[in-house]
PDB file of N, CA and C in Angstrom:
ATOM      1  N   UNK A   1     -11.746 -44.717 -12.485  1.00  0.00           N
ATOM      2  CA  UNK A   1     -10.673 -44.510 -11.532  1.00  0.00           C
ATOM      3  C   UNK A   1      -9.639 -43.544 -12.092  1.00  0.00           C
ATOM      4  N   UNK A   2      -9.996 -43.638 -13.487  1.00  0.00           N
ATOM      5  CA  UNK A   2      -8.512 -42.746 -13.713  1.00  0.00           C
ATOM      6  C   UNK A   2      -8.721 -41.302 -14.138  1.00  0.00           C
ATOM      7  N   UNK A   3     -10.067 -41.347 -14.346  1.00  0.00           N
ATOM      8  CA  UNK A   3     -10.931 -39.832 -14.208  1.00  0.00           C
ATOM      9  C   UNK A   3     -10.879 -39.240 -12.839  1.00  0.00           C
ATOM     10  N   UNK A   4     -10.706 -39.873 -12.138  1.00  0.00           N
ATOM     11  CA  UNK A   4     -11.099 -39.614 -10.484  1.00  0.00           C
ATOM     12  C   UNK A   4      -8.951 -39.033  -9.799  1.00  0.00           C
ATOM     13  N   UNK A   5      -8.356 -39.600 -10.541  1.00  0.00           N
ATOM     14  CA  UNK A   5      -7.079 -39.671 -10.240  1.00  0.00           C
ATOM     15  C   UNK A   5      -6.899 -38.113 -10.791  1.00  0.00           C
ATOM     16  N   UNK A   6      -7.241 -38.237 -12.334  1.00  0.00           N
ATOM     17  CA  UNK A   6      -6.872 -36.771 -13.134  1.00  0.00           C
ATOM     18  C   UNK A   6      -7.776 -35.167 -12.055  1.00  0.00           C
ATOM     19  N   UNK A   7      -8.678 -35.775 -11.750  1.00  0.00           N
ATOM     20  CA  UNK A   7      -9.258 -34.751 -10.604  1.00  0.00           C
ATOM     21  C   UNK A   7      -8.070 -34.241  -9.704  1.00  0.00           C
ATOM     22  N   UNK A   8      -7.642 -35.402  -8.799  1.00  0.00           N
ATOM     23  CA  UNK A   8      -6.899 -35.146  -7.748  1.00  0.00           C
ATOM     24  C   UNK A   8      -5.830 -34.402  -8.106  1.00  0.00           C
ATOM     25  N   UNK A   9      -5.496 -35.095  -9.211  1.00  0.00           N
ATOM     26  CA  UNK A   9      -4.268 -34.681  -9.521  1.00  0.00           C
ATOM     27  C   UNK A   9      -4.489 -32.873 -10.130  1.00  0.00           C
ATOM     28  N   UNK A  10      -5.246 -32.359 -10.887  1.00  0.00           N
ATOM     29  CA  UNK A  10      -5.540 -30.850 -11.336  1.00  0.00           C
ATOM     30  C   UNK A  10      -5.695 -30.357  -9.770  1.00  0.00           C
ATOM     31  N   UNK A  11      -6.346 -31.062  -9.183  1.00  0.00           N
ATOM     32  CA  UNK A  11      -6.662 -30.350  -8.089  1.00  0.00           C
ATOM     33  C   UNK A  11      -5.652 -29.812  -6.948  1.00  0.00           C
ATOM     34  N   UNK A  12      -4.691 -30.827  -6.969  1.00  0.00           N
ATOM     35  CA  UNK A  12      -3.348 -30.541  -6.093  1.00  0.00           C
ATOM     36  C   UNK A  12      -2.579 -29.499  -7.287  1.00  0.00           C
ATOM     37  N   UNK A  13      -2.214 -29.687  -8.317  1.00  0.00           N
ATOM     38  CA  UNK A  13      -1.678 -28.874  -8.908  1.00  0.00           C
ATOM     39  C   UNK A  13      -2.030 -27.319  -8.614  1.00  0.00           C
ATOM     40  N   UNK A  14      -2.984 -26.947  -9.175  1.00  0.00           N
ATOM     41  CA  UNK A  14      -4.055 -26.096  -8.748  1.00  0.00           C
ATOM     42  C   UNK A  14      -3.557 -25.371  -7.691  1.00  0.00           C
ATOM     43  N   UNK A  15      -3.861 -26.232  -6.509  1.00  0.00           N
ATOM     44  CA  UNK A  15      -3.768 -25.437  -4.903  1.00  0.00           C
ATOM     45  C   UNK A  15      -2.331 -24.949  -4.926  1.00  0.00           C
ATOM     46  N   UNK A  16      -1.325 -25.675  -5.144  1.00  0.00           N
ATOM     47  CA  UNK A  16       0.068 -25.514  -5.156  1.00  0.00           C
ATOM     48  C   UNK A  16       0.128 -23.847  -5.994  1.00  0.00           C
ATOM     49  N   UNK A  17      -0.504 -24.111  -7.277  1.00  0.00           N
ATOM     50  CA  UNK A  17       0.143 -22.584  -7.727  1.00  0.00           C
ATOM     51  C   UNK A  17      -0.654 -21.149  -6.995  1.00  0.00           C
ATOM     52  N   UNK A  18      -1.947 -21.219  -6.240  1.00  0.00           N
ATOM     53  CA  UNK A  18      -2.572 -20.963  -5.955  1.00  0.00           C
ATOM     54  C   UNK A  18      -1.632 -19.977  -4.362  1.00  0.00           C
ATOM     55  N   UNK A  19      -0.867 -21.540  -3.762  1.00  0.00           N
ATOM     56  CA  UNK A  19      -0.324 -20.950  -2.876  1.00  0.00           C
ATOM     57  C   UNK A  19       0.750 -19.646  -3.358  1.00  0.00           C
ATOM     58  N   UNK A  20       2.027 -20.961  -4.182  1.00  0.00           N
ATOM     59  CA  UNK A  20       3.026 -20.078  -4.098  1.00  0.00           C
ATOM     60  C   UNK A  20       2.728 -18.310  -5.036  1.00  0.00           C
ATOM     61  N   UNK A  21       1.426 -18.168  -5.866  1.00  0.00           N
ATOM     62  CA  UNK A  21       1.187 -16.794  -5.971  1.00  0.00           C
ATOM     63  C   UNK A  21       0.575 -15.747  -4.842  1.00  0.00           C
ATOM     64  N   UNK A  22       0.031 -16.847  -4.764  1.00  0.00           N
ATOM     65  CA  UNK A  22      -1.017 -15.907  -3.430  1.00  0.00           C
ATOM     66  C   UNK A  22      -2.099 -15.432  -3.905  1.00  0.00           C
ATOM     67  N   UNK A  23      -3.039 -15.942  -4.134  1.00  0.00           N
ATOM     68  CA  UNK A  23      -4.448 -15.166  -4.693  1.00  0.00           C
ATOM     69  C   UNK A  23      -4.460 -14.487  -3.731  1.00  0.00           C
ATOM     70  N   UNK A  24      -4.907 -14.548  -3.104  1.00  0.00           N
ATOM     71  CA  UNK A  24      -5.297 -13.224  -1.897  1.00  0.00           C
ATOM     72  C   UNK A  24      -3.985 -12.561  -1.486  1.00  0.00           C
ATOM     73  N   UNK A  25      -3.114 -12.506  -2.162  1.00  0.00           N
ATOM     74  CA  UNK A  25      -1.784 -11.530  -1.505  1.00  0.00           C
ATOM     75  C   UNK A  25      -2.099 -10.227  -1.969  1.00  0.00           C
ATOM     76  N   UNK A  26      -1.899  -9.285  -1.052  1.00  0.00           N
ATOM     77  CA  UNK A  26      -2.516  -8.176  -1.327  1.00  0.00           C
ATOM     78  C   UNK A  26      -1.160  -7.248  -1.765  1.00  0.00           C
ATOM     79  N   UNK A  27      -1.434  -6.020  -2.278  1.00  0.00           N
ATOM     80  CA  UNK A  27      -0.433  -5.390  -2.895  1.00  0.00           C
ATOM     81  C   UNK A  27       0.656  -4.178  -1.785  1.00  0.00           C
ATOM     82  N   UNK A  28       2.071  -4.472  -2.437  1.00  0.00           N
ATOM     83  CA  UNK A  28       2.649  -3.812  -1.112  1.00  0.00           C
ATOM     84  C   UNK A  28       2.532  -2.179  -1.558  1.00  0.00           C
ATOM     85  N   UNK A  29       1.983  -1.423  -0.474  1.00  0.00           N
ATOM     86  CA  UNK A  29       1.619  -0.114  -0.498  1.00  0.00           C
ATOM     87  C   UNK A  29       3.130   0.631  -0.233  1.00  0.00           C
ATOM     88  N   UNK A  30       3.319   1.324  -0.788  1.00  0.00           N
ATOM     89  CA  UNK A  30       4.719   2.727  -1.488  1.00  0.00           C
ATOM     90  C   UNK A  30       3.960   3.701  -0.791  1.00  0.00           C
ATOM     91  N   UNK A  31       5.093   4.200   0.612  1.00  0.00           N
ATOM     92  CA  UNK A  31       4.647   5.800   0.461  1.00  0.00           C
ATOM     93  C   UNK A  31       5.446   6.496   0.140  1.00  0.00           C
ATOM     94  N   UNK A  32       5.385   7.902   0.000  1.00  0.00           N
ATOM     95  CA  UNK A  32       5.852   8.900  -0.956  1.00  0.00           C
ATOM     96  C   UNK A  32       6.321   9.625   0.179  1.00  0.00           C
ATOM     97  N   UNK A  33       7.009  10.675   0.796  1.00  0.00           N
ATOM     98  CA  UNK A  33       7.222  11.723   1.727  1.00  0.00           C
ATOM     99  C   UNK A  33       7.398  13.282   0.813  1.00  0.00           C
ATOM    100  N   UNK A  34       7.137  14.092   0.471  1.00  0.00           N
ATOM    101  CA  UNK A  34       7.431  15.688  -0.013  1.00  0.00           C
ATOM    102  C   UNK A  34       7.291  16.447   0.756  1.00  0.00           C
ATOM    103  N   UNK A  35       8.352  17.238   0.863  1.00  0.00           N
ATOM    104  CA  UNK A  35       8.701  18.161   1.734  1.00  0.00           C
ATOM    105  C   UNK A  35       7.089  19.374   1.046  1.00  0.00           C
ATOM    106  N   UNK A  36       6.559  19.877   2.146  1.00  0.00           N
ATOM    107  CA  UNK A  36       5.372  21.350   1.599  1.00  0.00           C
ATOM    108  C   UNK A  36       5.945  22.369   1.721  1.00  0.00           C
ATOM    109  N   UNK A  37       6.453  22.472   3.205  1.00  0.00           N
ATOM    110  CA  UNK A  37       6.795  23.907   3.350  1.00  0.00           C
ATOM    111  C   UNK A  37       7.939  23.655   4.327  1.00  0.00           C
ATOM    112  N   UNK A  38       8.918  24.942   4.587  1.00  0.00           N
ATOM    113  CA  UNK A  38       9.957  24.832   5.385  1.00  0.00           C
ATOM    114  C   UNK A  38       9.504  24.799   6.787  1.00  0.00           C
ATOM    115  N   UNK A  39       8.424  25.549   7.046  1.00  0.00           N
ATOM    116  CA  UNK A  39       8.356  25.468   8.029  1.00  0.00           C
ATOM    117  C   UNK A  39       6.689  24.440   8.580  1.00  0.00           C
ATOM    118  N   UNK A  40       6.822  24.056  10.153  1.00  0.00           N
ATOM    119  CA  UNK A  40       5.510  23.467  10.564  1.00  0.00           C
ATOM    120  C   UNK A  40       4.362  24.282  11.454  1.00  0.00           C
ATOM    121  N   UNK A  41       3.214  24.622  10.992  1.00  0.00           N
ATOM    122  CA  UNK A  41       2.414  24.836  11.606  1.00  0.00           C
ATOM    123  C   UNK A  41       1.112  24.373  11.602  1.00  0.00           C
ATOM    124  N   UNK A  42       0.083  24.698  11.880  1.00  0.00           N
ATOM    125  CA  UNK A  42      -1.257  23.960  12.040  1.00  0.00           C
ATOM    126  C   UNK A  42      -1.944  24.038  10.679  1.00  0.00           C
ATOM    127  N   UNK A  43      -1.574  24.622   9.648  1.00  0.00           N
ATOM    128  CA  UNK A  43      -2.060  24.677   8.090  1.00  0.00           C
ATOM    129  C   UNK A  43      -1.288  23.281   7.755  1.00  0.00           C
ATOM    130  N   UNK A  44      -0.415  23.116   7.885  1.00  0.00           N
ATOM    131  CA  UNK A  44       0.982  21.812   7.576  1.00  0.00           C
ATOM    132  C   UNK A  44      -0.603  20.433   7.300  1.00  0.00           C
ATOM    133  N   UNK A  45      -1.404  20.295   8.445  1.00  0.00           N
ATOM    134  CA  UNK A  45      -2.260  19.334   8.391  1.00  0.00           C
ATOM    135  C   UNK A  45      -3.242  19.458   7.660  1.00  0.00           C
ATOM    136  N   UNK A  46      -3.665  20.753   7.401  1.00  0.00           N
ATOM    137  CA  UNK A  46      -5.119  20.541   5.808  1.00  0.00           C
ATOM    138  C   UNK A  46      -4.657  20.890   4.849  1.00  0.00           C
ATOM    139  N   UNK A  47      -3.530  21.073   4.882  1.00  0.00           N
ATOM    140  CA  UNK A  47      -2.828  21.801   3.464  1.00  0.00           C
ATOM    141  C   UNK A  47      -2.514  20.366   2.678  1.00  0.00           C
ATOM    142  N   UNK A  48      -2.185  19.311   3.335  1.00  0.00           N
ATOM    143  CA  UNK A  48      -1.391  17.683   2.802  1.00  0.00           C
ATOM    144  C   UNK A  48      -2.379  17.524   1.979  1.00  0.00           C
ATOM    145  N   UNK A  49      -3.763  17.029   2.607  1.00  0.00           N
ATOM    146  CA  UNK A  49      -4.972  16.314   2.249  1.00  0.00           C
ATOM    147  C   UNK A  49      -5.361  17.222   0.835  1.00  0.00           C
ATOM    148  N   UNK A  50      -5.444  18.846   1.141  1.00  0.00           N
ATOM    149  CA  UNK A  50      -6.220  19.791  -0.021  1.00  0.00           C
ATOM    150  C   UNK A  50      -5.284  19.067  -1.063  1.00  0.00           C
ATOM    151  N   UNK A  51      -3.710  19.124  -1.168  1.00  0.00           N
ATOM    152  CA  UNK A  51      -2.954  18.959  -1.989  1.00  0.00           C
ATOM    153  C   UNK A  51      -2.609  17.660  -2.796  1.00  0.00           C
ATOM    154  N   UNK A  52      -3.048  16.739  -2.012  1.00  0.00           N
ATOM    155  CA  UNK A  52      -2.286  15.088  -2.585  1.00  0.00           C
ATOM    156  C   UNK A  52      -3.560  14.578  -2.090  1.00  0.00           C
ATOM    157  N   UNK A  53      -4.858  14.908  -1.759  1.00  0.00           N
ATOM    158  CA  UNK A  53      -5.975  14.022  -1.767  1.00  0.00           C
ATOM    159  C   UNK A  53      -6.323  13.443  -0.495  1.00  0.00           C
ATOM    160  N   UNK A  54      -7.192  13.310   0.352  1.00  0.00           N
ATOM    161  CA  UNK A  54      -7.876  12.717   1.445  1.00  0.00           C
ATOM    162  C   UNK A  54      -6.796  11.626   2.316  1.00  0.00           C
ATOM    163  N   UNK A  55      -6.136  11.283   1.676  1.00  0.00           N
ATOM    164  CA  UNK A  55      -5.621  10.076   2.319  1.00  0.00           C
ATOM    165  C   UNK A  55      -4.332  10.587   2.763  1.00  0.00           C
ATOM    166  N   UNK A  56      -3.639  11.864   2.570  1.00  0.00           N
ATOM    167  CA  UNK A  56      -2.389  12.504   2.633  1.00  0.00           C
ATOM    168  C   UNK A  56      -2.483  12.735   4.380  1.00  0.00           C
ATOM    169  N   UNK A  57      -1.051  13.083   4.410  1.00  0.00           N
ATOM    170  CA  UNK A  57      -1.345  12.872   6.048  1.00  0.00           C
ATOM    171  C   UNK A  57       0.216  13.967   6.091  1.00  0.00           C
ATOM    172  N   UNK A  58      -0.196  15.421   6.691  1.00  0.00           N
ATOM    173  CA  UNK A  58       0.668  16.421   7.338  1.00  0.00           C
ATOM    174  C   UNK A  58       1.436  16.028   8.455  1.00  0.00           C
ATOM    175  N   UNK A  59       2.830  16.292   8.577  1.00  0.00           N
ATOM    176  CA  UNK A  59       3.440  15.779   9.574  1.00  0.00           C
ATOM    177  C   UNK A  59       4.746  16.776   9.764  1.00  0.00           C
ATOM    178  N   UNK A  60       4.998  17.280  11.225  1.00  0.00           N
ATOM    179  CA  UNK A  60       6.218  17.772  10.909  1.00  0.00           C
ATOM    180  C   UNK A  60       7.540  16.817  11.596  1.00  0.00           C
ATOM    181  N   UNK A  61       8.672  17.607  10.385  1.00  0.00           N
ATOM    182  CA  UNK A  61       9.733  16.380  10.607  1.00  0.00           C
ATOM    183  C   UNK A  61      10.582  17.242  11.687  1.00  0.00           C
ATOM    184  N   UNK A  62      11.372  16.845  12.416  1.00  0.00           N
ATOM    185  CA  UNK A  62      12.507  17.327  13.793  1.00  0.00           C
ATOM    186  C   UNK A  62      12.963  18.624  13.001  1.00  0.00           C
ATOM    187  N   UNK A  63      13.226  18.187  11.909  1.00  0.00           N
ATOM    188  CA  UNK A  63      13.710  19.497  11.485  1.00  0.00           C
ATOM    189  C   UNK A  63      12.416  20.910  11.266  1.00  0.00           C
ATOM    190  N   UNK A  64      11.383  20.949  11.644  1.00  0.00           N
ATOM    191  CA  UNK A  64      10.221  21.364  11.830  1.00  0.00           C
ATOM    192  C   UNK A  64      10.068  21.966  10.411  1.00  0.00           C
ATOM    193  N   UNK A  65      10.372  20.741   9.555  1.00  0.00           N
ATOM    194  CA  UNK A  65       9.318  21.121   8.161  1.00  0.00           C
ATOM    195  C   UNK A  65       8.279  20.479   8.065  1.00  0.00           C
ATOM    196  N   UNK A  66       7.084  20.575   7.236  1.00  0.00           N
ATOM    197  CA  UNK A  66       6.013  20.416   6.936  1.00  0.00           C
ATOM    198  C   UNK A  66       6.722  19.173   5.510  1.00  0.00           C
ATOM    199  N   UNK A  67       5.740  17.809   6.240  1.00  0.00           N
ATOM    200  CA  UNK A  67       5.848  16.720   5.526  1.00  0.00           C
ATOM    201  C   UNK A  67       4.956  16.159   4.963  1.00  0.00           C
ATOM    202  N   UNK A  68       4.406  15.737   3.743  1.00  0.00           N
ATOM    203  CA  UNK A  68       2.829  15.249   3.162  1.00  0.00           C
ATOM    204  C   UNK A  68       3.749  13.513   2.903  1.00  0.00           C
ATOM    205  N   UNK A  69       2.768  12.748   3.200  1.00  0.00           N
ATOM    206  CA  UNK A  69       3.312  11.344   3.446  1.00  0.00           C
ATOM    207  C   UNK A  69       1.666  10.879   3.005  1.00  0.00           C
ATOM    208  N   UNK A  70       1.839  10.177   1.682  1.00  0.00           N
ATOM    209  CA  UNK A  70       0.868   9.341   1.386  1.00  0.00           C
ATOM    210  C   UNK A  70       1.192   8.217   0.485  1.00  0.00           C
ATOM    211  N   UNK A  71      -0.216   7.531   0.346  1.00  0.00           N
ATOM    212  CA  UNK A  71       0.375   5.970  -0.367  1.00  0.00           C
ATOM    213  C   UNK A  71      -0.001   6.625  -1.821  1.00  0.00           C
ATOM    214  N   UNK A  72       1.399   6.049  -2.474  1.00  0.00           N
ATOM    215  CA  UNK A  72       1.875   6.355  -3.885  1.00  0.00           C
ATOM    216  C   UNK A  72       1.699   4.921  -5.118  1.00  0.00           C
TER     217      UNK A  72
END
């Protein structure tokens, strides 16, 4: 019985730290914004990706500059 208790008991312990870390909490993603160029045109969008890698993403800002926005 008291083998059976020490179970329960690791076992609730266990889950508890389990929660408050979060095994499965996944990691919070950082993006980056750098200005490319002053101005925006249709290069603005393959120019991001050639430069900062596949996942970069060209965007122009109101102020019609050329923006590369990826996870950092």
């Amino acid at each position: 019985m008291k083998v059976l208790s020490s179970i329960l008991f690791l076992l609730l312990v266990i889950s508890i730290g389990i929660e408050n870390e979060g095994a499965l909490k996944g990691t919070e993603a950082k993006l980056c914004d750098v200005k490319l160029y002053d101005y925006c045109e249709a290069d603005c969008f393959s120019d991001c990706p050639k430069k900062y890698g596949s996942k970069a993403i060209g965007m122009c800002s109101p102020a019609s500059e050329c923006i590369c926005r990826w996870q950092c």
